[in-house]
PDB file of N, CA and C in Angstrom:
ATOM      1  N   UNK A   1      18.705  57.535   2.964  1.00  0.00           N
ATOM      2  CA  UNK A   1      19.929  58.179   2.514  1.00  0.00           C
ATOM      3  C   UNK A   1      20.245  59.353   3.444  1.00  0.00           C
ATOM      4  N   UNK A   2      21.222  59.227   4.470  1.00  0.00           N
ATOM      5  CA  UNK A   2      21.951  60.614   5.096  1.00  0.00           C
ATOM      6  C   UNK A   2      21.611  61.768   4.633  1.00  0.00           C
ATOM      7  N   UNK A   3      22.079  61.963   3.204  1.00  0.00           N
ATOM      8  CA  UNK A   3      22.669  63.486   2.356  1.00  0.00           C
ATOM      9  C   UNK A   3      20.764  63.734   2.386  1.00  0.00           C
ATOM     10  N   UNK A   4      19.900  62.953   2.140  1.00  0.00           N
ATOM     11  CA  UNK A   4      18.661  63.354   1.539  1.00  0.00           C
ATOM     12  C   UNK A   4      18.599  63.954   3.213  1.00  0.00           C
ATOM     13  N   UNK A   5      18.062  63.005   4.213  1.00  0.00           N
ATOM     14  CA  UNK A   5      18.130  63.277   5.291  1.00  0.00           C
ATOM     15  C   UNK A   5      18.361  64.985   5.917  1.00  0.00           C
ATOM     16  N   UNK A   6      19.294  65.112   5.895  1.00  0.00           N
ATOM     17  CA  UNK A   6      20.422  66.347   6.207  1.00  0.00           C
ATOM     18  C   UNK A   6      20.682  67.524   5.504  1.00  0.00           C
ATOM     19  N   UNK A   7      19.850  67.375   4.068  1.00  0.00           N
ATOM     20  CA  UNK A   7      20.194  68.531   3.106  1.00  0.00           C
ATOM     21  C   UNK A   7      18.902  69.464   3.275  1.00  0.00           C
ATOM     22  N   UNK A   8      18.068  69.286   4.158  1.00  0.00           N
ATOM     23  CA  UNK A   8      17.185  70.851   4.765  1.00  0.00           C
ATOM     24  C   UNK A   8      18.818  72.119   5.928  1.00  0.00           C
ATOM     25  N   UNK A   9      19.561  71.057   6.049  1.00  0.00           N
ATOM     26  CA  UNK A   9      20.113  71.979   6.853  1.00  0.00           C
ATOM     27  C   UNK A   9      21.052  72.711   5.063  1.00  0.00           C
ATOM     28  N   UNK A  10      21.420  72.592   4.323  1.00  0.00           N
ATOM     29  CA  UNK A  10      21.776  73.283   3.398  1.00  0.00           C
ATOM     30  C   UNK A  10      20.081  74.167   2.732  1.00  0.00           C
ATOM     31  N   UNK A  11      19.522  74.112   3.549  1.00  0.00           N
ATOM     32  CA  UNK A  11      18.306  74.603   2.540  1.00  0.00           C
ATOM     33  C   UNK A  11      17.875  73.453   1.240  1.00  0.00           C
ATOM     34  N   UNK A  12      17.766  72.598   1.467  1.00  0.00           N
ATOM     35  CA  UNK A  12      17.386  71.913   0.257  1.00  0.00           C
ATOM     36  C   UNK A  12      16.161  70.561   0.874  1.00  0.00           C
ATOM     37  N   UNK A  13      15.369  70.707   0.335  1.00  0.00           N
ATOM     38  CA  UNK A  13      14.489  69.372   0.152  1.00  0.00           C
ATOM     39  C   UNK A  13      14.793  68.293  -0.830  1.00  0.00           C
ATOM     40  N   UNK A  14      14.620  67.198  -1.002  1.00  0.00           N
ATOM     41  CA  UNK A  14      15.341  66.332  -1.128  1.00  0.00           C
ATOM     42  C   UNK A  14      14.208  64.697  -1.146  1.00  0.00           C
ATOM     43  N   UNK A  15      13.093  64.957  -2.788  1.00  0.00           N
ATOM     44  CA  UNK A  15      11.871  63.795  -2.563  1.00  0.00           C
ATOM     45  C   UNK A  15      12.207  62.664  -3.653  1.00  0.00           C
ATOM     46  N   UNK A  16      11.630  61.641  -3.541  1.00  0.00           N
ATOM     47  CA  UNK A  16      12.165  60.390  -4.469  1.00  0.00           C
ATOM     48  C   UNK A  16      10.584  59.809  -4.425  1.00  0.00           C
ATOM     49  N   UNK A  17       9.465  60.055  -5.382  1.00  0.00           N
ATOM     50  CA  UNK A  17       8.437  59.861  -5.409  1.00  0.00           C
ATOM     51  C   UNK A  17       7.646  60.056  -4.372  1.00  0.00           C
ATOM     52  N   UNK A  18       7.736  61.210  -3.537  1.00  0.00           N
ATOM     53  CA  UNK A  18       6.755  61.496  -2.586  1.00  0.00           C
ATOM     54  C   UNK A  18       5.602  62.055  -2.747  1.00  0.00           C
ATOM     55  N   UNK A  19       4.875  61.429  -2.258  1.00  0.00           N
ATOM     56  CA  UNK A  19       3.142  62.413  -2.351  1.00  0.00           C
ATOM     57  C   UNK A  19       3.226  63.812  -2.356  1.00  0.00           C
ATOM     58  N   UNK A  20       2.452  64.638  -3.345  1.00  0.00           N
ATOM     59  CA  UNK A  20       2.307  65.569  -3.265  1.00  0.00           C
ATOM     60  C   UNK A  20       2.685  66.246  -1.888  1.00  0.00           C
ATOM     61  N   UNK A  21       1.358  65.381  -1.038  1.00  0.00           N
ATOM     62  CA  UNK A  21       0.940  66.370  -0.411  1.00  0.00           C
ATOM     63  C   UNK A  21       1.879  66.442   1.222  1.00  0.00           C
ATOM     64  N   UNK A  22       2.729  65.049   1.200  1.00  0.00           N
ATOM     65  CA  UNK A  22       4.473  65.484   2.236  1.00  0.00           C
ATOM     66  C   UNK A  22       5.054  66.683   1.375  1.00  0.00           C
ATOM     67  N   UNK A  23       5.333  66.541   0.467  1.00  0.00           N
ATOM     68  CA  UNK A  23       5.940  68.302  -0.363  1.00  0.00           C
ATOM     69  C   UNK A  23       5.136  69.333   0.331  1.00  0.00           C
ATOM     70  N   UNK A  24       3.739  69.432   0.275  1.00  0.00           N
ATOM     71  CA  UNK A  24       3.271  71.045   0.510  1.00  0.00           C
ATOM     72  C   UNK A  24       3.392  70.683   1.945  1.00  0.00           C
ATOM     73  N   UNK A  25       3.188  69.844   3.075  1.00  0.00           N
ATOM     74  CA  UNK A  25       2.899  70.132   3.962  1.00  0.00           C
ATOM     75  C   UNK A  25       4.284  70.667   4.240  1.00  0.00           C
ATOM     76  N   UNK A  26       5.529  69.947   3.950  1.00  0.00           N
ATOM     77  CA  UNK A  26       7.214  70.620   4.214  1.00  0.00           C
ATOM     78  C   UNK A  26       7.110  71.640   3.894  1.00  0.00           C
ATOM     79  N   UNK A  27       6.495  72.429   2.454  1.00  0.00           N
ATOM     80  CA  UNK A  27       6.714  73.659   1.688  1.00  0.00           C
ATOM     81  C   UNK A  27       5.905  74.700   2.712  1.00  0.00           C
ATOM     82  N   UNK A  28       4.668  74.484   3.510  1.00  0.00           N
ATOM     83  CA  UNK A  28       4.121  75.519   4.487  1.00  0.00           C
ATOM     84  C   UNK A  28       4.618  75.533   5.828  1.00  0.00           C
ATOM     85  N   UNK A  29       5.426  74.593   6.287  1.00  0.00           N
ATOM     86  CA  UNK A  29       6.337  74.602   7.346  1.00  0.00           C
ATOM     87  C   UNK A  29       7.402  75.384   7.162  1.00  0.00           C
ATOM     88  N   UNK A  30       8.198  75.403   5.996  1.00  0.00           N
ATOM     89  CA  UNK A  30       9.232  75.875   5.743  1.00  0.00           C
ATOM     90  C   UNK A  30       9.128  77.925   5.456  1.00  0.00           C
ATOM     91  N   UNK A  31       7.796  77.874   4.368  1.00  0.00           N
ATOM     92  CA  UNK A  31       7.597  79.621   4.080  1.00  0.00           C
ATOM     93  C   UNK A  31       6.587  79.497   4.738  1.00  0.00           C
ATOM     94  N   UNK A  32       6.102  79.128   5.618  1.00  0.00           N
ATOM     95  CA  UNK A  32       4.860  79.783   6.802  1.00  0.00           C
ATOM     96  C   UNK A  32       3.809  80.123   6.160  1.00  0.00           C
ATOM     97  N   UNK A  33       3.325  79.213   5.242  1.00  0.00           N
ATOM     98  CA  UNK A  33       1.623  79.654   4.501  1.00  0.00           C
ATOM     99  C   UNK A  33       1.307  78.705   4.148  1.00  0.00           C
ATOM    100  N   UNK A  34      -0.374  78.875   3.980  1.00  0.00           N
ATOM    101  CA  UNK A  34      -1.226  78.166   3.656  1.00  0.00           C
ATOM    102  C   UNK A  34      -1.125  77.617   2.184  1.00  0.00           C
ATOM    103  N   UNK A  35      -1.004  76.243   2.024  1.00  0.00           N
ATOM    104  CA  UNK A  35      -1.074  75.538   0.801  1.00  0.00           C
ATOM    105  C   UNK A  35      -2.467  74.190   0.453  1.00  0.00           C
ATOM    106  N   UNK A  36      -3.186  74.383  -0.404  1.00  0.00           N
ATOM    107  CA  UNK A  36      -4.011  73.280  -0.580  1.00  0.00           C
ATOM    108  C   UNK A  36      -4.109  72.574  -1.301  1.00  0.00           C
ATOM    109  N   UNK A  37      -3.711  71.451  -1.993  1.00  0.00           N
ATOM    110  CA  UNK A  37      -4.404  70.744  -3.148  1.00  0.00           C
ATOM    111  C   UNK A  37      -5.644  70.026  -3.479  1.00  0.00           C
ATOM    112  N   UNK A  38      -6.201  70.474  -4.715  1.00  0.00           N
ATOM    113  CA  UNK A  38      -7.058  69.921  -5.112  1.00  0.00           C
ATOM    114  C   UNK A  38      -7.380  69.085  -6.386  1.00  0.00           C
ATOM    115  N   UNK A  39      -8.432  68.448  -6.567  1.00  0.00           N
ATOM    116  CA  UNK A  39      -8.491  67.407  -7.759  1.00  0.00           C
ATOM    117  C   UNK A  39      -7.550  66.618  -8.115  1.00  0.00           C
ATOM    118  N   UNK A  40      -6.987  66.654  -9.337  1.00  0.00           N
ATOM    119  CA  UNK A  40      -6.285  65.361  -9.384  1.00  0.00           C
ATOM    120  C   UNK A  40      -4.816  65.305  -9.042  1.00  0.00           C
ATOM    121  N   UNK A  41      -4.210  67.006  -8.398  1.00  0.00           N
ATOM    122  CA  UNK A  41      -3.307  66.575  -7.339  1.00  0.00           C
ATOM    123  C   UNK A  41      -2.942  66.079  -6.438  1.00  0.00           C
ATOM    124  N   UNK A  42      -4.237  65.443  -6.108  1.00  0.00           N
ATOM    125  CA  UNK A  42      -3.826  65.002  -4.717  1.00  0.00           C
ATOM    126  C   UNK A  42      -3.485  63.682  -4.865  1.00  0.00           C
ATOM    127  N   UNK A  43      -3.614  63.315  -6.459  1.00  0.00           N
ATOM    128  CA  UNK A  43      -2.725  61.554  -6.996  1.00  0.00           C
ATOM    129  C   UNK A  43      -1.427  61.556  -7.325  1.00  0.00           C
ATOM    130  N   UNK A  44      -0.952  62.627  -6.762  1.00  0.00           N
ATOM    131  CA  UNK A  44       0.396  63.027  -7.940  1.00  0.00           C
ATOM    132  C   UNK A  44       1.627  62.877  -6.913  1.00  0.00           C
ATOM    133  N   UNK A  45       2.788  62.476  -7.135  1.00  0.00           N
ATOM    134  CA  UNK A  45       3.922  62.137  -6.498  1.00  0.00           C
ATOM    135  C   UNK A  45       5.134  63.383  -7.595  1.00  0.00           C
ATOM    136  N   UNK A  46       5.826  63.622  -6.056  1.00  0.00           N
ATOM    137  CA  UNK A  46       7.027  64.213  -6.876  1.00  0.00           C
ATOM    138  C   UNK A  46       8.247  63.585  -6.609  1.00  0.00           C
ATOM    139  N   UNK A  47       9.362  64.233  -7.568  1.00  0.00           N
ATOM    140  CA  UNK A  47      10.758  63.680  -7.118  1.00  0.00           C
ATOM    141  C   UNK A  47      11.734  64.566  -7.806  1.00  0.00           C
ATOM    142  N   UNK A  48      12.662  65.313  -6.818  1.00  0.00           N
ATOM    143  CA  UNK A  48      13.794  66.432  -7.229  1.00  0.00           C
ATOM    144  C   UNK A  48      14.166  66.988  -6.159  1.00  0.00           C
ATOM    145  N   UNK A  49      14.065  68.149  -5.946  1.00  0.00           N
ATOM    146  CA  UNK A  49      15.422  68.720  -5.205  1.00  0.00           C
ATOM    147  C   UNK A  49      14.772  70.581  -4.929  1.00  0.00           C
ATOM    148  N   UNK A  50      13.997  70.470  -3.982  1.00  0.00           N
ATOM    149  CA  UNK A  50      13.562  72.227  -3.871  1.00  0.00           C
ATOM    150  C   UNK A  50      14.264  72.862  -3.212  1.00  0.00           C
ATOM    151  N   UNK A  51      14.646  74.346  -3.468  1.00  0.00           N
ATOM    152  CA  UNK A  51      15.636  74.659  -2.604  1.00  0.00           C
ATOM    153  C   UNK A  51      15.024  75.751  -1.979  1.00  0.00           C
ATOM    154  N   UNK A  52      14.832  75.882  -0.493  1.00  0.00           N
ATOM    155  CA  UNK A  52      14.495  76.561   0.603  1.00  0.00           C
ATOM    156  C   UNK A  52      14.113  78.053   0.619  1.00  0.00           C
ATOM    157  N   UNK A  53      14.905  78.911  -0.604  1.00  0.00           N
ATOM    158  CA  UNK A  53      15.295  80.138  -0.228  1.00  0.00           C
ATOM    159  C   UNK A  53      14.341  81.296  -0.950  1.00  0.00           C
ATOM    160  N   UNK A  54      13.553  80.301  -1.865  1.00  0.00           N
ATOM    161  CA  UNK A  54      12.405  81.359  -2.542  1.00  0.00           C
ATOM    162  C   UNK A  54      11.529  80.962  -2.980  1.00  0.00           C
ATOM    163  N   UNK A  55      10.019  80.687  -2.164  1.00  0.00           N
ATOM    164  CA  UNK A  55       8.851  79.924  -2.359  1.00  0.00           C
ATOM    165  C   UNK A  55       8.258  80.481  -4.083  1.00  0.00           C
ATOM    166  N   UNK A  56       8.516  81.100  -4.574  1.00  0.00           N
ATOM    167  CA  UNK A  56       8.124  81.495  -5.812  1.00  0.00           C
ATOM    168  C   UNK A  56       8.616  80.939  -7.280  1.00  0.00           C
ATOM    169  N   UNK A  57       9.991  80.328  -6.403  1.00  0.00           N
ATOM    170  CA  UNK A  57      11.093  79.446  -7.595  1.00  0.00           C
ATOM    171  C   UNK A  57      10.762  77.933  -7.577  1.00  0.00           C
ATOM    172  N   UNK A  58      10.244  77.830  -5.891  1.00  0.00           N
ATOM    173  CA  UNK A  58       9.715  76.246  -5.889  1.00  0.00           C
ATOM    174  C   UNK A  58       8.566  76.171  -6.429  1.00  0.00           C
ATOM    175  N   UNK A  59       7.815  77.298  -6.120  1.00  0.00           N
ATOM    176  CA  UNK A  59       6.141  76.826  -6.627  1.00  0.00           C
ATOM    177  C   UNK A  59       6.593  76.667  -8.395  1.00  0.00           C
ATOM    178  N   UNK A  60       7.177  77.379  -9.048  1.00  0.00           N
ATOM    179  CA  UNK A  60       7.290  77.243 -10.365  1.00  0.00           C
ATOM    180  C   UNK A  60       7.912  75.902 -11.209  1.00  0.00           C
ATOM    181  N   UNK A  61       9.093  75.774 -10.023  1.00  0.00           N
ATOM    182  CA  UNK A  61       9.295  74.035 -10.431  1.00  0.00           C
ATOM    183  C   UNK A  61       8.546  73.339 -10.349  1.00  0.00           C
ATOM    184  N   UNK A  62       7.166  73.592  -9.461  1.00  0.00           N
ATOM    185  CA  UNK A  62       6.790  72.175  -9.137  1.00  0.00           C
ATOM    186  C   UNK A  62       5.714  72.881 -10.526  1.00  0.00           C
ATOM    187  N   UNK A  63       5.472  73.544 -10.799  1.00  0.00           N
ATOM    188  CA  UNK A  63       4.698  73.598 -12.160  1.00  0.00           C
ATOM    189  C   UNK A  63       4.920  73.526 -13.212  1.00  0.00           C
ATOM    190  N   UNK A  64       6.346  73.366 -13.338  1.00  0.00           N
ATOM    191  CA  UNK A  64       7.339  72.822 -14.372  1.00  0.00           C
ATOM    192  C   UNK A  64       7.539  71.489 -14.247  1.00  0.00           C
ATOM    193  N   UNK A  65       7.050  70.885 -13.139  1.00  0.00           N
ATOM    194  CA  UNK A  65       7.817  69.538 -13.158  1.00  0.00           C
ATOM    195  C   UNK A  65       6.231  68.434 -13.163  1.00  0.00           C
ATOM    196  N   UNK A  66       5.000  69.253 -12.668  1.00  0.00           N
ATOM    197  CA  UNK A  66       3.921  67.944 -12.763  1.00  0.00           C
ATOM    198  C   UNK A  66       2.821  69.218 -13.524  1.00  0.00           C
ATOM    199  N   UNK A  67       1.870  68.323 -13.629  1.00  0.00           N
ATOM    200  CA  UNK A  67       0.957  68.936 -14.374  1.00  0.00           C
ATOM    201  C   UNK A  67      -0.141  69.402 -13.653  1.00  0.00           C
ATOM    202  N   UNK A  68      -0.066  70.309 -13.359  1.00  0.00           N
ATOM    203  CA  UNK A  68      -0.684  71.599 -12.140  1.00  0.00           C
ATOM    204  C   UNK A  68      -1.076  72.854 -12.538  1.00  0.00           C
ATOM    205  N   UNK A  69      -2.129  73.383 -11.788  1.00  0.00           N
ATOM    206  CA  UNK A  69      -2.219  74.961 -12.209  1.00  0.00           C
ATOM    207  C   UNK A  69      -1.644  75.134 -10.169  1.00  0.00           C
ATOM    208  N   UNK A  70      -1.370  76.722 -10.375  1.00  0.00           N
ATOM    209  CA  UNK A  70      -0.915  77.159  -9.259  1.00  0.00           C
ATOM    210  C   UNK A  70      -1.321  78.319  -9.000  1.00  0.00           C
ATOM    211  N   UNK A  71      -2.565  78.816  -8.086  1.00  0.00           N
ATOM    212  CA  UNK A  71      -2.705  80.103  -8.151  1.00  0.00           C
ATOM    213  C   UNK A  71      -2.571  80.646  -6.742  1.00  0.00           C
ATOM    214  N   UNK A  72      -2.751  81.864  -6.393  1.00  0.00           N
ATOM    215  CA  UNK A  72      -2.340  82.296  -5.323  1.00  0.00           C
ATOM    216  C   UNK A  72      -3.887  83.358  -4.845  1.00  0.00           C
ATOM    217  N   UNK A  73      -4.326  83.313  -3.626  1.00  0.00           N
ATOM    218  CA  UNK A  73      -5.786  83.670  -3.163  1.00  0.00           C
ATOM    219  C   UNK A  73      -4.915  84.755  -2.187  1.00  0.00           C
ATOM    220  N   UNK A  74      -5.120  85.998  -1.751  1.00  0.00           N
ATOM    221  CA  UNK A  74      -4.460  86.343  -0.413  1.00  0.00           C
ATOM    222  C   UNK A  74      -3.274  85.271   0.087  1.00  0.00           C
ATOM    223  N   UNK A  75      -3.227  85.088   1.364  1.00  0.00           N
ATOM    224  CA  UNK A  75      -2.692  84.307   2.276  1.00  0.00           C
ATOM    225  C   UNK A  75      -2.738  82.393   1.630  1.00  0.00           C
ATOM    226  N   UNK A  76      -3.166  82.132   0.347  1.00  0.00           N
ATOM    227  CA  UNK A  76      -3.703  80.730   0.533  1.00  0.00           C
ATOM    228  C   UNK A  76      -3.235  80.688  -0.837  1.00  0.00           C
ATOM    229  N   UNK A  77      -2.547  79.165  -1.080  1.00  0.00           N
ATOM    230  CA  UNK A  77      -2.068  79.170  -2.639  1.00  0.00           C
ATOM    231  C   UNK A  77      -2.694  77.573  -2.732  1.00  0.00           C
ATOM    232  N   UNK A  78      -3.231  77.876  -3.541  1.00  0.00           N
ATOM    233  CA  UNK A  78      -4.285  76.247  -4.635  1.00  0.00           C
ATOM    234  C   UNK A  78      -3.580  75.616  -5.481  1.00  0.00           C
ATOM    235  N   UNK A  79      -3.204  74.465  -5.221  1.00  0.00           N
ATOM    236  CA  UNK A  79      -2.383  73.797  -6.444  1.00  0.00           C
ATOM    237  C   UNK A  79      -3.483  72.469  -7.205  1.00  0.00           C
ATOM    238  N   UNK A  80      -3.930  72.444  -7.654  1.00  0.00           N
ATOM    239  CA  UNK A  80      -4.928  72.147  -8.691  1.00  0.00           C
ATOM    240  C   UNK A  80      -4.601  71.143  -9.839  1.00  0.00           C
ATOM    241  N   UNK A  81      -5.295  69.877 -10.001  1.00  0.00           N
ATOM    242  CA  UNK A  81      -4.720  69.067 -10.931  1.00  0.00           C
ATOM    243  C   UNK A  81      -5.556  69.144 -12.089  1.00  0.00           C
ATOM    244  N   UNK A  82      -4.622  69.379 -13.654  1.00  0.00           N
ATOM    245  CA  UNK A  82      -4.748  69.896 -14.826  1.00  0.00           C
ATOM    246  C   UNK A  82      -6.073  69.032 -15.323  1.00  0.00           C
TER     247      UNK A  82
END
């Protein structure tokens, strides 16, 4: 799909059952930090719409949207399956 394609240039990500772990690797490209998952996140697929402009609003969707803990170490944020 084009619009999915093309909608980082609006700031937006744009997944339709993608692996977790294409989300974090886009999400530490995008805010420049370290992201890891562990346990039973790393089985987990997402699908919605993150928008670029405040890693604190995405990390919360995505803890609103799968069943995750999310914590934050210094420099390094753990996303952890429930």
């Amino acid at each position: 799909d084009p619009t999915s394609v093309l909608a980082w240039r609006e700031g937006q990500l744009i997944y339709d059952n993608a692996p977790l772990s294409d989300v974090v690797t886009d999400l530490g490209r995008y805010f420049k930090v370290e992201i890891e998952i562990e346990g039973k996140a790393k089985e987990l697929s997402f699908s919605g719409v993150l928008n670029t402009d405040n890693l604190s609003t995405v990390l919360a969707l995505l803890q609103e949207s799968l069943p995750v803990e999310i914590s934050r170490m210094n420099h390094l944020i753990v996303i952890s399956g429930e």
